[in-house]
Each structure stands twice: as C-alpha cells, then as structure tokens.
Protein backbone atom coordinates (compact mmCIF):
# COMPACT_ATOMS: atom_id res chain seq x y z
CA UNK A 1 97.67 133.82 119.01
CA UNK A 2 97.80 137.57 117.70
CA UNK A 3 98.64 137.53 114.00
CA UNK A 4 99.74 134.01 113.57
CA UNK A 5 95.93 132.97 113.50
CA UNK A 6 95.75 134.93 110.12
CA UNK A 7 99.25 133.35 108.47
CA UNK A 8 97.57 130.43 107.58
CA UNK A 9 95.08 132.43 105.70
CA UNK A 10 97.59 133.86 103.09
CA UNK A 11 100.58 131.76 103.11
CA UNK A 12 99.24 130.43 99.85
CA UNK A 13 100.65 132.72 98.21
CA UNK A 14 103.90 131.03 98.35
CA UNK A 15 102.94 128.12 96.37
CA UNK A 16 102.24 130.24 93.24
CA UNK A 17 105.49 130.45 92.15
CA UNK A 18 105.52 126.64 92.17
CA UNK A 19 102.11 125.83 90.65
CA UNK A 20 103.56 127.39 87.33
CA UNK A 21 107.12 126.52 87.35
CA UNK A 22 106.60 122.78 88.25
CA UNK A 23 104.49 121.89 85.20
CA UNK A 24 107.66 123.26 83.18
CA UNK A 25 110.57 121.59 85.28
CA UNK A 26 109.04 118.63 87.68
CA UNK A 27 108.06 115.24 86.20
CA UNK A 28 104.64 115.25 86.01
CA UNK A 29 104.15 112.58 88.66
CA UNK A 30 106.21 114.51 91.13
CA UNK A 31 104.31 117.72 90.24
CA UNK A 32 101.12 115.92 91.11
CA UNK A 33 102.13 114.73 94.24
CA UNK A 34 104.03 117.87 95.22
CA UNK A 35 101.36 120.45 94.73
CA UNK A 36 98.29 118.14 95.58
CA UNK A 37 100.21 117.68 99.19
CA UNK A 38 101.08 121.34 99.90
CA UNK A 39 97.38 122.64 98.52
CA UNK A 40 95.98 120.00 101.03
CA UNK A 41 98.26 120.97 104.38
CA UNK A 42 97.15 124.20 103.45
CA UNK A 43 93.30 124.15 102.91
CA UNK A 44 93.88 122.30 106.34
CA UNK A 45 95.33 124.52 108.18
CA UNK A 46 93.66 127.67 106.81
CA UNK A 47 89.68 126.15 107.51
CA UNK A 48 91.07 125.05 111.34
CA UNK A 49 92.49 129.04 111.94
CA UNK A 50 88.94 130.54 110.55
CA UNK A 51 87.28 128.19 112.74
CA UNK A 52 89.67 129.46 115.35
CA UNK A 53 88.48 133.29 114.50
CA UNK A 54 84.68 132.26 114.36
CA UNK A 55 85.08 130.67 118.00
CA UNK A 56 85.96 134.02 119.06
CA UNK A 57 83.30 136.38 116.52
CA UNK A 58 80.53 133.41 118.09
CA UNK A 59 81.11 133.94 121.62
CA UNK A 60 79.80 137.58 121.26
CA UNK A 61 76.96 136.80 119.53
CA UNK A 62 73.62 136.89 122.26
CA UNK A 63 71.98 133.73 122.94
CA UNK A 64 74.92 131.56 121.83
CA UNK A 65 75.08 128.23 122.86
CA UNK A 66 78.95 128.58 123.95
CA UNK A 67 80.34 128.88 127.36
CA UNK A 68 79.76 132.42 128.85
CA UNK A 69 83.68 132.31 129.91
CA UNK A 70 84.56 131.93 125.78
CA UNK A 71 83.24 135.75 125.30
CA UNK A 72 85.80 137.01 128.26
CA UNK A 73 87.78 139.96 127.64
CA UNK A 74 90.87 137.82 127.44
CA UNK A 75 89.56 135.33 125.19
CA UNK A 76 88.66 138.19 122.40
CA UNK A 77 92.30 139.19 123.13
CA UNK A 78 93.68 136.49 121.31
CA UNK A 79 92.54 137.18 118.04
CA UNK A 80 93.23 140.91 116.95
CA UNK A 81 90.46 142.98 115.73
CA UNK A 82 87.74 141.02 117.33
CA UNK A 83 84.97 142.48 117.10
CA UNK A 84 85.22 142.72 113.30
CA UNK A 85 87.39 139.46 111.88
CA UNK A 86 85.61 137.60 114.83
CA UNK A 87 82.15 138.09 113.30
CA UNK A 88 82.88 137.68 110.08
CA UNK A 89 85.04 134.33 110.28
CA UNK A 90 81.22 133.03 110.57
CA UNK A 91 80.00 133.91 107.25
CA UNK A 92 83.02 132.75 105.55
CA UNK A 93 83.46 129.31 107.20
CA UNK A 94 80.05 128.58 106.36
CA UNK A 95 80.64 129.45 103.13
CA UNK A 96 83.49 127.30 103.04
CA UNK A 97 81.84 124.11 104.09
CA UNK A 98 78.46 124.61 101.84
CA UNK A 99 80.94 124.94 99.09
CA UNK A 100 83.45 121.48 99.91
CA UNK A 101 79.75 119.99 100.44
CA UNK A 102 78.78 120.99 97.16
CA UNK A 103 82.05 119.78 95.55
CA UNK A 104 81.63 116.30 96.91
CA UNK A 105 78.06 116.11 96.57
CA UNK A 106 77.98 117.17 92.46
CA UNK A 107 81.06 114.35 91.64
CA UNK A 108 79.50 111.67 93.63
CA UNK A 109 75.88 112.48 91.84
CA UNK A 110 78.27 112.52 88.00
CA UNK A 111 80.00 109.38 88.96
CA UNK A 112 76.40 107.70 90.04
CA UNK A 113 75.00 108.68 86.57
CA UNK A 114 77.72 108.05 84.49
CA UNK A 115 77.58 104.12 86.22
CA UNK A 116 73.75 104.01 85.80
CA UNK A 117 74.91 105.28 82.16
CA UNK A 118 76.39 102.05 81.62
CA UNK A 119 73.83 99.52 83.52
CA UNK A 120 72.85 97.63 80.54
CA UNK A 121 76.51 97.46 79.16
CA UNK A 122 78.83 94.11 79.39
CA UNK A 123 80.75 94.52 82.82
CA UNK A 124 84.31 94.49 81.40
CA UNK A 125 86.94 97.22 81.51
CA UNK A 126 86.21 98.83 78.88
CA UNK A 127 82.80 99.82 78.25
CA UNK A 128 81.65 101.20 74.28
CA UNK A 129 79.08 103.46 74.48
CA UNK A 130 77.09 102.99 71.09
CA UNK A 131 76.66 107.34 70.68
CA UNK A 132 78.34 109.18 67.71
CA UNK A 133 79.91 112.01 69.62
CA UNK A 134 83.21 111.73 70.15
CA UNK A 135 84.49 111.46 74.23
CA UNK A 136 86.34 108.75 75.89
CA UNK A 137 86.55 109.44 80.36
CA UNK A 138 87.87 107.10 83.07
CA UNK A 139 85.19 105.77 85.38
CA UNK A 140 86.83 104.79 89.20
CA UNK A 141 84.79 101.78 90.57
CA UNK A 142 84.28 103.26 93.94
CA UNK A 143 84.18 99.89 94.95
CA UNK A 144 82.89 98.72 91.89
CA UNK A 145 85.47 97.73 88.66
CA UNK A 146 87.33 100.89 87.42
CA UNK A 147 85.82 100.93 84.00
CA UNK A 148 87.37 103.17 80.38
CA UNK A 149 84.19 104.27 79.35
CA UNK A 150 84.64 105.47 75.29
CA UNK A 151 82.10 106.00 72.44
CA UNK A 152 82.02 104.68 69.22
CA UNK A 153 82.17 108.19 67.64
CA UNK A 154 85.59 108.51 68.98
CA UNK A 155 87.23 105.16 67.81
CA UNK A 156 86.09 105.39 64.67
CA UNK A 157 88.46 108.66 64.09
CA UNK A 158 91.18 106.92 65.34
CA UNK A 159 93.54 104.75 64.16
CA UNK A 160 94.58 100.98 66.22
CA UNK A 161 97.96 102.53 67.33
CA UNK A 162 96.18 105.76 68.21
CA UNK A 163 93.22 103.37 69.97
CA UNK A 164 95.82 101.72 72.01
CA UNK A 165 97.14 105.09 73.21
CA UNK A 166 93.90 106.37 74.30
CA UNK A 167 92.91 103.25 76.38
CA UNK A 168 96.87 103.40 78.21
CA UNK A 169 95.98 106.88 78.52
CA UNK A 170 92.76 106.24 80.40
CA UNK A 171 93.96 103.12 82.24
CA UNK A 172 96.91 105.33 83.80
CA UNK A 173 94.27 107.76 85.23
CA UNK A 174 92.75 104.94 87.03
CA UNK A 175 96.21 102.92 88.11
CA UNK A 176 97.45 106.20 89.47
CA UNK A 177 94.04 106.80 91.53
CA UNK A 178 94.14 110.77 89.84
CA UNK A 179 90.89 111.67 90.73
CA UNK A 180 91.99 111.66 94.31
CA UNK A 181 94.35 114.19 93.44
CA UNK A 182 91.89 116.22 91.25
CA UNK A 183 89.37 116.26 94.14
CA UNK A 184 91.29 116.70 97.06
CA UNK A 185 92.71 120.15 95.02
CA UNK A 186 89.55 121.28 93.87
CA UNK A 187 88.20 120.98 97.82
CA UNK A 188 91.41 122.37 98.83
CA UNK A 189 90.16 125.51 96.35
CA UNK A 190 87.04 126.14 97.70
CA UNK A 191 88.60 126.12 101.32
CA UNK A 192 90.99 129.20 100.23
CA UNK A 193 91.07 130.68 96.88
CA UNK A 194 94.56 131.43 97.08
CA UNK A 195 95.00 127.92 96.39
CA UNK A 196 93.54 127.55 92.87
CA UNK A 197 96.18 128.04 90.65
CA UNK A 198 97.40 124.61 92.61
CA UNK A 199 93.95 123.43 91.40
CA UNK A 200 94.52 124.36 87.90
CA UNK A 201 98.39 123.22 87.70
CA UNK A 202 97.20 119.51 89.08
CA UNK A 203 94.24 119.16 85.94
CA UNK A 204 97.49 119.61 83.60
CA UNK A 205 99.91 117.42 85.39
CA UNK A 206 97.24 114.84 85.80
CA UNK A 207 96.87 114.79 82.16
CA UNK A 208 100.68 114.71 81.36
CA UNK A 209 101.23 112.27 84.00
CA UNK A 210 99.25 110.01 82.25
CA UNK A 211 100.59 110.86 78.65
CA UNK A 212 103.79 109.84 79.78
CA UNK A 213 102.56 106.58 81.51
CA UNK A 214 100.74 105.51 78.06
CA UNK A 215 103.76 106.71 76.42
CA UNK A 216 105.96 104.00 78.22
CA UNK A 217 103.36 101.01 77.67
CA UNK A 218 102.64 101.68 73.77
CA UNK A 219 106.25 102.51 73.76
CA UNK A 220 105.91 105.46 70.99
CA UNK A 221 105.54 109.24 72.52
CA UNK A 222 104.85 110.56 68.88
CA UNK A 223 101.82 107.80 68.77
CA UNK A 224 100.34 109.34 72.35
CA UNK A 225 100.65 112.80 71.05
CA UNK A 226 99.03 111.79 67.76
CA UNK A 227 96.17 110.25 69.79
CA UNK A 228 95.65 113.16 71.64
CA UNK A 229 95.99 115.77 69.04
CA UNK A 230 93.19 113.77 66.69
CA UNK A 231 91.12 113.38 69.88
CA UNK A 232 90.80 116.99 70.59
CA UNK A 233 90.23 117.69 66.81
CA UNK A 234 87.08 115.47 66.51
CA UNK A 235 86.03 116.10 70.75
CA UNK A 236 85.34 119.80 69.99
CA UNK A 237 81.56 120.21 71.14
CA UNK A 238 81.36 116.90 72.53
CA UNK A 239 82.63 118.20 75.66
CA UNK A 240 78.69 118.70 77.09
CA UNK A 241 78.51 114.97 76.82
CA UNK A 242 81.68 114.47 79.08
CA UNK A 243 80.61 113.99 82.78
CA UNK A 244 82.31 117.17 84.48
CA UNK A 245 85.12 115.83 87.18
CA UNK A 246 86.40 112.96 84.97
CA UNK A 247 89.81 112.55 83.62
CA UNK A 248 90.12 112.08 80.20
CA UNK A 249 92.18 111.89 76.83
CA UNK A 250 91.36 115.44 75.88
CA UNK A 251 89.22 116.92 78.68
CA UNK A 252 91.73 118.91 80.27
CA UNK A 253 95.08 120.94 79.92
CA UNK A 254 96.25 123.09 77.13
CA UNK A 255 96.24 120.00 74.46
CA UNK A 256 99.12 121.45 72.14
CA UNK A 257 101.21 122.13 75.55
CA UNK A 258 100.79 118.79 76.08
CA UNK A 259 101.27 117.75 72.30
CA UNK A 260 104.73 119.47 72.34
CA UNK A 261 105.77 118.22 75.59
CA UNK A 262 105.08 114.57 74.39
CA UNK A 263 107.27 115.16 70.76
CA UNK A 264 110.04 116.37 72.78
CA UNK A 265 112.39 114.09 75.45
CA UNK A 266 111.15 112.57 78.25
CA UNK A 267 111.21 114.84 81.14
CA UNK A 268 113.79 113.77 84.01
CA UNK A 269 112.50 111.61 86.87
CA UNK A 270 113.64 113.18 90.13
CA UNK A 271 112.13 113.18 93.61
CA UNK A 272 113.02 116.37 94.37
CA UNK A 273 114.50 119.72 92.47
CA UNK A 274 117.87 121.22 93.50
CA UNK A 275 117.73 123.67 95.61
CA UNK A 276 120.26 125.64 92.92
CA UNK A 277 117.80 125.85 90.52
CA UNK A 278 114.29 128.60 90.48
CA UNK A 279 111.97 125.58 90.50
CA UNK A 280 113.87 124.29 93.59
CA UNK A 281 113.75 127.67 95.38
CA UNK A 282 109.61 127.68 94.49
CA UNK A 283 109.04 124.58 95.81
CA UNK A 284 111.43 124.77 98.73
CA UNK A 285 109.47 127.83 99.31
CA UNK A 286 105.95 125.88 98.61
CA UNK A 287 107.41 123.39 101.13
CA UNK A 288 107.70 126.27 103.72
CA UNK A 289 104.89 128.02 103.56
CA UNK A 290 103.46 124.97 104.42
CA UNK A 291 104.99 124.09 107.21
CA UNK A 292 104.78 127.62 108.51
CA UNK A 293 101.04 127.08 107.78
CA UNK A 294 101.17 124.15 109.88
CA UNK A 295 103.24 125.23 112.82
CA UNK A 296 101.08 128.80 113.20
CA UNK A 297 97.64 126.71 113.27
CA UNK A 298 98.69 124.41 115.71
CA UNK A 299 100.42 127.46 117.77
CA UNK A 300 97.28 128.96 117.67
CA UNK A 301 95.02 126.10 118.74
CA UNK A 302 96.98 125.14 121.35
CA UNK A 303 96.49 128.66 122.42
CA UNK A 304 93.16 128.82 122.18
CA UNK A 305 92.50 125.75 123.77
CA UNK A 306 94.39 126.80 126.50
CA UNK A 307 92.73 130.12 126.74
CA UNK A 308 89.03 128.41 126.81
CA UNK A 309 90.14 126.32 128.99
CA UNK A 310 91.17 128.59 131.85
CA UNK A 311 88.48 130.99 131.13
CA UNK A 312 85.48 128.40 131.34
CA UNK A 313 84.66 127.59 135.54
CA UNK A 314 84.62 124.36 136.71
C-alpha cells in the first residue's frame, strides 16, 4: 500500500477550491449535487483507509482478538510508519464513528420532538404553531407526511405575497429531499475535517436552491427576496426556538448574499462548468481528487486483503 493508504486522508483538500467558487458560478442545484457527491466519495474512502491503518496499529496490540499472522513483519510493512500511524488510526476511527453516531442520533431525537411538537395539530401540510416568535422550518415525514411547520409570530410580519414565498420556499426543501444532502455532508464532516467547508458551502446552496425554486412557482424573485429579507429581520433571537438540522426560510446562509443573488438574473442552468473557466478547473479538480481518493482506497484494500490473506495459515 505504502503511501497511497494516506492519499485518501488529505485529498480533500482539492475540493476547497470548489466549495467556494461553486456557490458563485454553479446553479445552486448543481452545486448541491456536485459537492454533496464528492464530500461523500470522500468521507468514504478516507474512514475505509483509517480502518485500513488501525488493522495494522491493532494487530500489535497484546491480547488482540485478530489473527496472529495479521501482526507479521510483512503485514506492518504495508503501511509506513507502523508502529506509530498504526496505533493511532485506533483512537481516531473511534472518534470518527462516536461522532457520525452522534450526528445521526441528535437529528433523529430533533425531528422526533419537533413531530411530537405538533401531535395535537390538524394533520395537513402545513401546520401553524399558535407561539409569537417568529420561525417557519420544513419537517420531512420520515415516513410520515412532509409537513411546513410555521408560527403565527412569523405570518403576521408578512405580507400574502411574501406568505406565499415562504411556504414555496419551504415546500422546495422538502420536494428536493435537502436534508439528505445537509446530513450526508455534515457526516461526511465529522469523518474528515478537511471536508467541512463542503459542509458549509451545501447549508448555502441548499438555501439558494430553494430561493430559486419558490422564485419560479410565485413567479416574482424580488417577492422571494423580500420574504426572506423581512423574515430574517423579525427571526433575530427566535433562532433558539428553531429545531437545529432543519432547513428553513432564514436559518441558514449569509441572508443578504442570498438577498442580492435573488434581485439579480437568474443564474445559468448547466450540468457541468467548462473546463475553460476557474470554476471548471476546481471542480474538474474536485472531480479528481475524488476519484484518486477512490482508486488509492481500493488499491490499498485489495492489498491488504491480499496481504492478510497469505499471511493467516490455513
């Protein structure tokens, strides 16, 4: 394996450049999908390679349960500086997966509240919360009814064009399935940290994808931003009432970023940058890094697998 083991480990890196430049130049759907797919491969590949290491930094642990062939001289060859990355792959991996735990544990327990939250509302699609502070979220069913959970507080500050923009707004979120995408960055995060600019860039073009999808079915981009603009005036300090890990109106994203990009032209729909261009060399480099990641963690567990292999008797 030698040094290919650790590629997968830092080839994040590459996808920085991309993380900032496609919320500038990508449509915001294709920025979703772009960096939520290259964060993922990574995390991936990255978790499998320290698992890789920690096979090794196990084996020379006493009283391990593993094969007394998997602590061989050759085996500990594979991975360079054994003795040291070896043992403390073990540490980190288990940090890894308390943390991913965590992550999924803490939205499922918000998304169980915030449906208890609404037991002894009418089961439509949108549900009124009778409270004064102002916060509207989108609730996925998880195989219940996707529900637009907004308070009173809030609708009474806006106006009905404005009201129509926030429930497109919020209805997009859940058409589009974006808390997938907001989850499977935010584990891809805690598997490497390299990856959480990726983390932050999807929150914004999660947001923006839906401002431009309620933008198209109220058919006014100035009403959307006005929405949004009024919704983060009157949301300040409301935000503790806001289950954490839901998509909303104004819960996340630079708001006047967001405000500006709505007031100007519709960004370009395009599958894919030119390569000519420095957001199509970022995410042609994203792309690569990538599949680098992907071709050195299946190198190495091939490798490893064939290593074990021969060095554990019949």
């Amino acid at each position: 394996m030698g040094v290919f083991v650790f590629l997968p480990l830092v080839l994040p890196l590459t996808a920085w450049p991309i993380a900032r430049l496609a919320e500038q130049h990508l449509h915001p759907r294709t920025a979703t999908r772009l960096l939520t797919g290259v964060a993922a491969v990574m995390a991936v590949c990255s978790t499998l390679c320290l698992a890789l290491v920690m096979v090794v930094g196990t084996a020379q642990l006493p009283g391990n349960p593993l094969p007394d062939g998997w602590s061989d001289p050759e085996v500990r060859a594979a991975v360079p500086y054994d003795e040291v990355v070896g043992k403390a792959a073990i540490p980190a991996l288990c940090a890894v997966l308390v943390a991913c735990c965590r992550t999924w544990w803490r939205l499922a327990r918000v998304r169980r509240r915030a449906h208890r939250a609404l037991a002894g509302l009418r089961d439509t699609e949108v549900a009124v919360l009778p409270d004064g502070e102002p916060y509207a979220y989108a609730l996925p069913g998880g195989g219940r009814r996707d529900r637009v959970v907004v308070t009173t507080g809030l609708l009474e500050c806006l106006e009905p064009a404005e009201r129509r923009a926030l429930f497109a707004h919020e209805r997009a979120h859940l058409a589009a399935r974006h808390h997938r995408f907001l989850l499977t960055v935010r584990l891809a995060a805690q598997a490497n940290p390299f990856l959480r600019p990726l983390r932050t860039a999807v929150s914004y073009t999660t947001e923006r994808w839906a401002d431009e999808d309620a933008a198209q079915t109220v058919g006014s981009r100035r009403a959307v931003a006005r929405a949004i603009g009024r919704a983060a005036l009157v949301s300040r300090g409301a935000s503790a009432a806001t289950p954490p890990g839901l998509a909303g109106l104004a819960a996340a994203g630079p708001v006047p970023r967001r405000v500006a990009a709505l007031l100007g032209p519709a960004p370009a729909v395009r599958t894919w940058p030119s390569l000519f261009t420095t957001v199509g060399v970022a995410a042609w480099g994203a792309a690569t890094g990538a599949v680098v990641s992907a071709m050195s963690s299946a190198n190495s567990a091939v490798t490893m697998v064939l290593i074990l292999h021969a060095a554990t008797p019949l």
